[in-house]
Protein backbone atom coordinates (compact mmCIF):
# COMPACT_ATOMS: atom_id res chain seq x y z
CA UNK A 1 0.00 0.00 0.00
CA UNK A 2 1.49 3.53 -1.01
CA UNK A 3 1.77 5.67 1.43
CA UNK A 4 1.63 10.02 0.83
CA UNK A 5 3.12 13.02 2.93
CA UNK A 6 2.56 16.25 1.78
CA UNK A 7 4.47 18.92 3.69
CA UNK A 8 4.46 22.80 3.61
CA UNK A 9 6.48 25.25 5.16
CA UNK A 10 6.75 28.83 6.97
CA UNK A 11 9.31 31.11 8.64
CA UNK A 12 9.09 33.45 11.32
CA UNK A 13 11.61 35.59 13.54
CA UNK A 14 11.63 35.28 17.14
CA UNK A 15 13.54 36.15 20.41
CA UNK A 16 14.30 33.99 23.35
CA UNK A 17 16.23 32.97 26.09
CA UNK A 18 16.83 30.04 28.68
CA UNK A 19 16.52 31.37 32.26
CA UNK A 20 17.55 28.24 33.78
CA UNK A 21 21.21 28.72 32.44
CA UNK A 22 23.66 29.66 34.99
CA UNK A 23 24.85 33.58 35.26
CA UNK A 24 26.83 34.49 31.81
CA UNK A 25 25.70 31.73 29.65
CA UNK A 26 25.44 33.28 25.98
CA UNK A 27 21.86 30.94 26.10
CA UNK A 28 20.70 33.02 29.28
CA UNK A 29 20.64 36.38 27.19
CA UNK A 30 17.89 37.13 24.95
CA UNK A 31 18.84 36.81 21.35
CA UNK A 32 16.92 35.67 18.18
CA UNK A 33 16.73 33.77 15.12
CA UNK A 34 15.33 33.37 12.33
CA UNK A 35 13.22 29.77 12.14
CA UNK A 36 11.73 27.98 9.15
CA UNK A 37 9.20 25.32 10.09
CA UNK A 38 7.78 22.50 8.11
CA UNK A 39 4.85 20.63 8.68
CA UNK A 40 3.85 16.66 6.86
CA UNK A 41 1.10 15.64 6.69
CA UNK A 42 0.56 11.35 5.82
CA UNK A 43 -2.12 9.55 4.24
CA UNK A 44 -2.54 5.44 2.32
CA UNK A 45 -5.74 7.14 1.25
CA UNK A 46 -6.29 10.40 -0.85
CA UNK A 47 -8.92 12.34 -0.77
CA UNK A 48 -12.11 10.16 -3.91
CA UNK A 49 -13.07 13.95 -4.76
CA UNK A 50 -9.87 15.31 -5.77
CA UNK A 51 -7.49 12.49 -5.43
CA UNK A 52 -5.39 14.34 -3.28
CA UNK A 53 -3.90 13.57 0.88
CA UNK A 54 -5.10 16.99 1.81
CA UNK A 55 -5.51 20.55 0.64
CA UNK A 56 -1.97 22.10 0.87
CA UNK A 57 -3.49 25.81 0.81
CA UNK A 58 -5.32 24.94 4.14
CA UNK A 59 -2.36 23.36 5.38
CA UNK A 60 -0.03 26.27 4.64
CA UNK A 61 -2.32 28.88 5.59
CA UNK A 62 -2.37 26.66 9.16
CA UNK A 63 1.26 26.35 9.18
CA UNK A 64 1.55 30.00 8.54
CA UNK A 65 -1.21 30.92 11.04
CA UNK A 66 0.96 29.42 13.66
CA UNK A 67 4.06 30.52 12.42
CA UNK A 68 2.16 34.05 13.13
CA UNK A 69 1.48 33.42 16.28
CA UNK A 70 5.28 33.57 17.19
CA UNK A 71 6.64 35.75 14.81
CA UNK A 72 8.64 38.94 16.10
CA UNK A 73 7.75 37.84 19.57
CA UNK A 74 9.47 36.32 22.72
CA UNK A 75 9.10 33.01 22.22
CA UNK A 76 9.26 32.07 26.27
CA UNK A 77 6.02 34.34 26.85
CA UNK A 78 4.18 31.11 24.91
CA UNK A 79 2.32 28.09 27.30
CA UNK A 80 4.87 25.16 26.27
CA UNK A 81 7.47 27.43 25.33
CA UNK A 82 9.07 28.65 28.52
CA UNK A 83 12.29 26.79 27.70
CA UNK A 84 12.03 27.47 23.86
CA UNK A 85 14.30 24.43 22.70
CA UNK A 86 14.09 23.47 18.82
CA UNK A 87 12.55 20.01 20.55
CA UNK A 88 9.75 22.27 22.73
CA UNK A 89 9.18 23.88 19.61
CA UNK A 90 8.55 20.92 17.63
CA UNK A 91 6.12 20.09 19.93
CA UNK A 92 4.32 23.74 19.96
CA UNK A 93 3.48 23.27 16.63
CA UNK A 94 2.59 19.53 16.99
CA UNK A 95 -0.19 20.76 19.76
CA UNK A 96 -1.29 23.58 17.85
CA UNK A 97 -1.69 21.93 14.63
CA UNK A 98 -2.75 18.21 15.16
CA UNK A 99 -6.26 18.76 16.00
CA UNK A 100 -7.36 19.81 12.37
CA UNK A 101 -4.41 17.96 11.04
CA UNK A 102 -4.64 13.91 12.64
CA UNK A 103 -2.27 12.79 9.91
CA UNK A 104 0.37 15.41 10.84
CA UNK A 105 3.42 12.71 10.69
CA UNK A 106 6.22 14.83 11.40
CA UNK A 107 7.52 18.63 12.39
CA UNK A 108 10.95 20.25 11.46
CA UNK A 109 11.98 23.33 13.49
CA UNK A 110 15.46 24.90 11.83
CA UNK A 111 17.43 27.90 12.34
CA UNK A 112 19.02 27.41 8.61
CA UNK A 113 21.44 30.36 9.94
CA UNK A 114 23.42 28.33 12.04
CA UNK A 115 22.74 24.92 10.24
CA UNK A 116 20.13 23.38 13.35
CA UNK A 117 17.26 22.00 12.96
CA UNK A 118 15.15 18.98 15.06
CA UNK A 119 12.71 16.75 13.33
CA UNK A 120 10.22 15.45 15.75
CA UNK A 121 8.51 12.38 13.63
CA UNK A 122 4.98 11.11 15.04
């Protein structure tokens, strides 16, 4: 049986810190980044209308809607996101968009900058 994934993506800029580092850590300052997310969505069965996994305008204006939410914005003032790790973010976006997504499969959080990203596969 074939299996699909469709994925989109979005960026957004966003500050942060880690207030649990100790006194002097460069992670305890605020500083920010600019992120790209991507969101995949899997399916064995497309859609008998139009033959398709899912609409990828509705699933990158979701993406995007999210990606809104934390754009030019500290990313620690977020529930979930108080220590704003690539993995916490991964699972922001998981919680935010798997209730009108239930074949979200997997997240990728990057900060193509530096060359870091974290893949958090469901």
């Amino acid at each position: 049986m074939p299996v699909f994934e469709i994925t989109k993506q979005a960026t957004f800029d966003a500050a942060h810190h880690f207030p649990n580092e100790p006194e002097g850590s460069i992670y305890r300052r605020v500083h920010g980044h600019s992120f790209t997310v991507e969101a995949t969505v899997r399916s064995e069965v497309l859609d008998a209308e139009h033959g398709w996994v899912a609409d990828l305008g509705a699933l990158d204006r979701a993406l995007k809607a999210a990606a809104e939410t934390l754009d030019h914005g500290m990313l620690n003032e977020h529930p979930g996101l108080e220590l704003p790790s690539l993995e916490n973010l991964c699972l922001w976006f998981v919680k935010t968009l798997k209730p009108e997504w239930p074949g979200l499969c997997r997240v990728q959080v990057a900060r193509p900058t530096i060359n870091e990203r974290c893949v958090l596969s469901l």
